[in-house]
PDB file of N, CA and C in Angstrom:
ATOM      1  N   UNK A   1      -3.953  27.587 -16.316  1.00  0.00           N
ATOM      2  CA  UNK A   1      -3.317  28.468 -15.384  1.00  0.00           C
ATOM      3  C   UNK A   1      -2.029  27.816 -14.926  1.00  0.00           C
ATOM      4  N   UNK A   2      -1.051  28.804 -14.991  1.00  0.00           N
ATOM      5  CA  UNK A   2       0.146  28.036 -14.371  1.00  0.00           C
ATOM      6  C   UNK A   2       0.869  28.604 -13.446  1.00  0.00           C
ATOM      7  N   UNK A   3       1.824  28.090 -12.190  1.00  0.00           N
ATOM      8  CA  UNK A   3       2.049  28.837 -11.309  1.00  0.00           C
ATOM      9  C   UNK A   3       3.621  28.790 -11.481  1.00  0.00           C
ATOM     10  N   UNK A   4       4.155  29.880 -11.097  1.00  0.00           N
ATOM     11  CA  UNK A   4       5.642  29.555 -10.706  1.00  0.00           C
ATOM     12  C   UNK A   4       6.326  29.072  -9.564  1.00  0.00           C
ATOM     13  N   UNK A   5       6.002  28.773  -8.617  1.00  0.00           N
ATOM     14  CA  UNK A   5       6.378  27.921  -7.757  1.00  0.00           C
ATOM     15  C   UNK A   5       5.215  26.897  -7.039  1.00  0.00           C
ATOM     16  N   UNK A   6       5.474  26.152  -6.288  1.00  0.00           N
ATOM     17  CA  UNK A   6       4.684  24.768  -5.324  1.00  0.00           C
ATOM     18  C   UNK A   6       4.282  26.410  -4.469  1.00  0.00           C
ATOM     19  N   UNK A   7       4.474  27.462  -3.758  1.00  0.00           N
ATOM     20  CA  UNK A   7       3.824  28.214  -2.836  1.00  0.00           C
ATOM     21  C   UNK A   7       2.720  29.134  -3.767  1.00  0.00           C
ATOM     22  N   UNK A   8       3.320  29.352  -4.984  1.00  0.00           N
ATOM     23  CA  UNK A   8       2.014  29.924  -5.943  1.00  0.00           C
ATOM     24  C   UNK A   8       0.887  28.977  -5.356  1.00  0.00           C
ATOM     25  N   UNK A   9       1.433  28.163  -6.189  1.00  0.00           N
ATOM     26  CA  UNK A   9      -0.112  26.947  -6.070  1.00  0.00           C
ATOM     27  C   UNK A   9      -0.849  26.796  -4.925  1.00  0.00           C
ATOM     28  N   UNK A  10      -0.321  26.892  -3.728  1.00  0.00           N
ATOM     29  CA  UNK A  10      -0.955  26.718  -2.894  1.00  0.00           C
ATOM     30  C   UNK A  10      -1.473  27.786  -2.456  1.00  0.00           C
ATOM     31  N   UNK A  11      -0.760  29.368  -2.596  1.00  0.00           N
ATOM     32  CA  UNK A  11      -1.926  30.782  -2.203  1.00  0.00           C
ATOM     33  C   UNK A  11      -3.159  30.751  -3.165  1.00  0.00           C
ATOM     34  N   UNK A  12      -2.407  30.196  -3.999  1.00  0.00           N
ATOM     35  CA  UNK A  12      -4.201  30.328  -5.608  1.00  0.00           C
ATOM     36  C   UNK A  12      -4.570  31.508  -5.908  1.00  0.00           C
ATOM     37  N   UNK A  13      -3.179  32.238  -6.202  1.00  0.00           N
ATOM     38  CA  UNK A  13      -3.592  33.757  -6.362  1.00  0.00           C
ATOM     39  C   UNK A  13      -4.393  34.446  -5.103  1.00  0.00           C
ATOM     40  N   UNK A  14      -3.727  34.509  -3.720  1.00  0.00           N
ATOM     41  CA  UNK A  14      -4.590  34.261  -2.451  1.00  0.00           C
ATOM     42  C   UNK A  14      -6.083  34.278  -2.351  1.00  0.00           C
ATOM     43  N   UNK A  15      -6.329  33.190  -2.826  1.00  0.00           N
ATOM     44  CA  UNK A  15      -7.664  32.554  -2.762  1.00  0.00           C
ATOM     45  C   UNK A  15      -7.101  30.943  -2.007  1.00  0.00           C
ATOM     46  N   UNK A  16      -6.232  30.665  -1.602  1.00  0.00           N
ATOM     47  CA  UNK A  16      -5.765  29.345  -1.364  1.00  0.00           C
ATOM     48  C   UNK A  16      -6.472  28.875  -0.200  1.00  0.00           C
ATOM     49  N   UNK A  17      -6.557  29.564   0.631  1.00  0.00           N
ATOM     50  CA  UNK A  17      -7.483  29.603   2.165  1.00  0.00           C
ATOM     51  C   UNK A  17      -8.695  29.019   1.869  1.00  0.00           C
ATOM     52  N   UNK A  18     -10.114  29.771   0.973  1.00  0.00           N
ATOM     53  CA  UNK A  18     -11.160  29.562   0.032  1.00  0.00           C
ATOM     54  C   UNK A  18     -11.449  27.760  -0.517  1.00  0.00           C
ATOM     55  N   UNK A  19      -9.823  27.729  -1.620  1.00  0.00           N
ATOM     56  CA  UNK A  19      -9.912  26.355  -2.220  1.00  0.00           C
ATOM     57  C   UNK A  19      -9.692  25.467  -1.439  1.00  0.00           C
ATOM     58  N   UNK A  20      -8.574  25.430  -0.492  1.00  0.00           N
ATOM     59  CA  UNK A  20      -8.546  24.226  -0.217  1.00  0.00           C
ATOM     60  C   UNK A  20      -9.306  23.740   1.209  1.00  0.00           C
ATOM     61  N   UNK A  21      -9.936  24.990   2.038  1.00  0.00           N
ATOM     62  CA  UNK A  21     -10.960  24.596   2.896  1.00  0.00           C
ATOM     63  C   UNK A  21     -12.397  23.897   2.111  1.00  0.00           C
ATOM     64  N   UNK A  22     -12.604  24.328   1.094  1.00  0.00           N
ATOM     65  CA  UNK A  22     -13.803  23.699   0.562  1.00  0.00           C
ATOM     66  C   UNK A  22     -13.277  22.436  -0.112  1.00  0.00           C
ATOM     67  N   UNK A  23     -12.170  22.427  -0.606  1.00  0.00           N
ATOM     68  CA  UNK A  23     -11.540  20.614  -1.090  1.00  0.00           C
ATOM     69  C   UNK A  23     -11.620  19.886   0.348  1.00  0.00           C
ATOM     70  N   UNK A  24     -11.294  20.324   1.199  1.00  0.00           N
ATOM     71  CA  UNK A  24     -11.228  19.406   2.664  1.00  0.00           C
ATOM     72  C   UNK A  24     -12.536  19.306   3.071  1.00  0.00           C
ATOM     73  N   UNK A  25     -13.195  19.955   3.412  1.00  0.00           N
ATOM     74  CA  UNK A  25     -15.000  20.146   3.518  1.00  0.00           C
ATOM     75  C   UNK A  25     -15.665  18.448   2.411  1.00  0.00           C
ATOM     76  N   UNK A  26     -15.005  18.768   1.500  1.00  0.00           N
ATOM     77  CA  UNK A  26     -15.739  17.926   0.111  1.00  0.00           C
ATOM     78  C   UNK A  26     -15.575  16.605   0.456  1.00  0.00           C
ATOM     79  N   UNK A  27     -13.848  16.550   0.568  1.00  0.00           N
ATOM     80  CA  UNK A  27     -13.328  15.471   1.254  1.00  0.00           C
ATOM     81  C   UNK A  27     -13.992  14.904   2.394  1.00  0.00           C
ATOM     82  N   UNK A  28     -13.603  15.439   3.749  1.00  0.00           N
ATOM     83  CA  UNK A  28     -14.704  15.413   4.949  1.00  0.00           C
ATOM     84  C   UNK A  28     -15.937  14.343   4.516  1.00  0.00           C
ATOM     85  N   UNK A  29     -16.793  14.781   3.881  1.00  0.00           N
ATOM     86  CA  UNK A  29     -18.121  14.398   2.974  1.00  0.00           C
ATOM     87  C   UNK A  29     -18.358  13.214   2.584  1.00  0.00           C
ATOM     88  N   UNK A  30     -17.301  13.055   2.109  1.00  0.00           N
ATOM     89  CA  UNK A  30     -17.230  11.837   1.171  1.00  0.00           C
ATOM     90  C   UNK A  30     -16.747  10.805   2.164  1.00  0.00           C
ATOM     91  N   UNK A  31     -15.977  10.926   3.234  1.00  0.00           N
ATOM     92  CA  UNK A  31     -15.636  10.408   3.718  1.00  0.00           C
ATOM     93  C   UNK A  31     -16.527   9.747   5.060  1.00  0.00           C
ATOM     94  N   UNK A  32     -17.304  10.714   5.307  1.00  0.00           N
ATOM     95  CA  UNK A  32     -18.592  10.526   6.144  1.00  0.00           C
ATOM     96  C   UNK A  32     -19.269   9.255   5.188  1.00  0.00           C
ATOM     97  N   UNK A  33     -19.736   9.652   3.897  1.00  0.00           N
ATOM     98  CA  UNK A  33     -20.674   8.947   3.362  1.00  0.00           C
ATOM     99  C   UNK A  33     -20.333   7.611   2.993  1.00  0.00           C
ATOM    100  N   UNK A  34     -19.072   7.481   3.449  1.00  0.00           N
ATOM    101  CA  UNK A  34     -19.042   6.123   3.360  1.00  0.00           C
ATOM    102  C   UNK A  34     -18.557   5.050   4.778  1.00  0.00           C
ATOM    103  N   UNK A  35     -18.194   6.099   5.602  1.00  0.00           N
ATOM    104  CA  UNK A  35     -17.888   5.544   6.919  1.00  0.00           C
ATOM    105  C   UNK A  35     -18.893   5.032   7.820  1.00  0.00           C
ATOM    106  N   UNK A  36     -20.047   6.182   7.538  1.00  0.00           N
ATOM    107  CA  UNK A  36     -21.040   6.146   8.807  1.00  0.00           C
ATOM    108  C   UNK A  36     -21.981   5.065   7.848  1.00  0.00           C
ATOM    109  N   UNK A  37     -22.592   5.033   7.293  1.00  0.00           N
ATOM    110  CA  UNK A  37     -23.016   3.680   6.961  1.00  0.00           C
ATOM    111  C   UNK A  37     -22.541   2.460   7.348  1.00  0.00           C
ATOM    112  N   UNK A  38     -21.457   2.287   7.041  1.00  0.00           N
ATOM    113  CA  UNK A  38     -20.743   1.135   7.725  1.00  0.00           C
ATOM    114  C   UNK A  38     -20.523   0.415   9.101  1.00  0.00           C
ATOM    115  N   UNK A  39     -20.387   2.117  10.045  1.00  0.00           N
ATOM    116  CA  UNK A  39     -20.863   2.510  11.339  1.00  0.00           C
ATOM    117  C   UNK A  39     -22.213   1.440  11.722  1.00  0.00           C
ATOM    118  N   UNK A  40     -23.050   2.429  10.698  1.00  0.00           N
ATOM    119  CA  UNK A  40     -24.685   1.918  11.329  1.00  0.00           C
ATOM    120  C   UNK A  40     -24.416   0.165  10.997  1.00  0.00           C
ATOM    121  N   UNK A  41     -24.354  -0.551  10.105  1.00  0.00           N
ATOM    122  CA  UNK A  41     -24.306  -1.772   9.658  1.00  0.00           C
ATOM    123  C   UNK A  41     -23.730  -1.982  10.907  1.00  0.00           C
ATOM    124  N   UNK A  42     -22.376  -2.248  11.206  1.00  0.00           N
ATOM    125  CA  UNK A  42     -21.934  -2.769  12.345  1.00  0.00           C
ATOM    126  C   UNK A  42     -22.705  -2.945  13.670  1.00  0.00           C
ATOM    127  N   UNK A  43     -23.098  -1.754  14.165  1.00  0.00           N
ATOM    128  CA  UNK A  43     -24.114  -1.404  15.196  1.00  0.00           C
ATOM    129  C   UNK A  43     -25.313  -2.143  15.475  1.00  0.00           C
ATOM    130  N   UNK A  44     -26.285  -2.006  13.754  1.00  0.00           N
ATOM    131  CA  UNK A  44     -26.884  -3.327  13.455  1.00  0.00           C
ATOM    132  C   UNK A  44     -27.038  -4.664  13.832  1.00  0.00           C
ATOM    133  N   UNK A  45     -25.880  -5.291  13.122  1.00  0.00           N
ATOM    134  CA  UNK A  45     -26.035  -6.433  13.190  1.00  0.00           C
ATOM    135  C   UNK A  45     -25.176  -6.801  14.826  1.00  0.00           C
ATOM    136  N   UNK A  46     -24.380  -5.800  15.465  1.00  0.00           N
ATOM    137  CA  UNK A  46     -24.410  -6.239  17.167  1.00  0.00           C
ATOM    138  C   UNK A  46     -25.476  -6.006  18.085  1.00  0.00           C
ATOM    139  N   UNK A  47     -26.560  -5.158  17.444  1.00  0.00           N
ATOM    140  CA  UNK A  47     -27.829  -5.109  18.156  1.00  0.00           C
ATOM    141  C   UNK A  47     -28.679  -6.507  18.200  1.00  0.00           C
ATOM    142  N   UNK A  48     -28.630  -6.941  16.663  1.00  0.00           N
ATOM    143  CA  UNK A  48     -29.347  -7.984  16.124  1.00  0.00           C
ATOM    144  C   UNK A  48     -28.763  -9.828  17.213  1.00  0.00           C
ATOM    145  N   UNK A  49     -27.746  -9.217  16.928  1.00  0.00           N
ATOM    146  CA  UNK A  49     -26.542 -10.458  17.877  1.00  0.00           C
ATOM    147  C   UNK A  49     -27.019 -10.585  19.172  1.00  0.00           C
ATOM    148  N   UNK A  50     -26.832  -9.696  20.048  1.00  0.00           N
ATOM    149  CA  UNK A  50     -27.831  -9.614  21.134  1.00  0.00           C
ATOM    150  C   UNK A  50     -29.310  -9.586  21.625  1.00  0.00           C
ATOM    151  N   UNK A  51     -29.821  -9.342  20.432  1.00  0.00           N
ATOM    152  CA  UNK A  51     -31.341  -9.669  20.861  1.00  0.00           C
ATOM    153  C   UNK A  51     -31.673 -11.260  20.457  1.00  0.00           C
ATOM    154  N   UNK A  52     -30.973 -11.866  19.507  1.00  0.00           N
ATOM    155  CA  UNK A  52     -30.797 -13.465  19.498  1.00  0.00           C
ATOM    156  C   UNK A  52     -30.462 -13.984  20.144  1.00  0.00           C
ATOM    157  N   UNK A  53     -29.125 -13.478  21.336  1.00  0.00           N
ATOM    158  CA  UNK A  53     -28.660 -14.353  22.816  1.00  0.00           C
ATOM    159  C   UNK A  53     -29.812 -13.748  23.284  1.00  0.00           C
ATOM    160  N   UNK A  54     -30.202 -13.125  23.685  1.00  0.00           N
ATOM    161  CA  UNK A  54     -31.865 -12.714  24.638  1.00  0.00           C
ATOM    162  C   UNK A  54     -32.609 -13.246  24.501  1.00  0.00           C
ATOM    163  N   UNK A  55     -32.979 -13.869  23.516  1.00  0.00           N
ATOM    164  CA  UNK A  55     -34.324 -14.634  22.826  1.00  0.00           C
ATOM    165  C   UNK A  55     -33.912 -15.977  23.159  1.00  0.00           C
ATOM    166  N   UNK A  56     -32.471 -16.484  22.789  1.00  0.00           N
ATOM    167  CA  UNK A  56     -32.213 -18.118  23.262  1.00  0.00           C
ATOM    168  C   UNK A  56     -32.072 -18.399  24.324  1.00  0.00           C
ATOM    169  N   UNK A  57     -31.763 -17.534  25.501  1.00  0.00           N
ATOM    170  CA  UNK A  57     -31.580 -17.612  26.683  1.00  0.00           C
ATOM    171  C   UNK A  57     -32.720 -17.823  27.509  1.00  0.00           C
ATOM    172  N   UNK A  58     -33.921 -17.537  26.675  1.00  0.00           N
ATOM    173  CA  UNK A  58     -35.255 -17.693  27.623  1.00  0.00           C
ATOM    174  C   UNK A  58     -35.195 -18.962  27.736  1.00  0.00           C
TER     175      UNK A  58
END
């Protein structure tokens, strides 16, 4: 498929609304799945950090 201009491409034969909310959605996604893990790890091991000063402090 080919478009004649950069604004073709982006209506997508006005379907452009359609594609590129679900490319951003996808995106979004992917971007979660690798953030919030990382999230939790962090969280983790400052939970873990503090219950070791708690424990040495007795």
């Amino acid at each position: 498929m080919s478009f004649a201009s950069v604004g073709d491409f982006i209506a997508m034969g006005h379907h452009g609304v359609y594609v590129w909310t679900s490319y951003g959605i996808c995106l979004a996604v992917l971007v979660l799945n690798v953030a919030l893990p990382i999230l939790a790890r962090r969280r983790y091991l400052q939970q873990e950090a503090r219950r070791l000063r708690r424990e040495n402090a007795k």
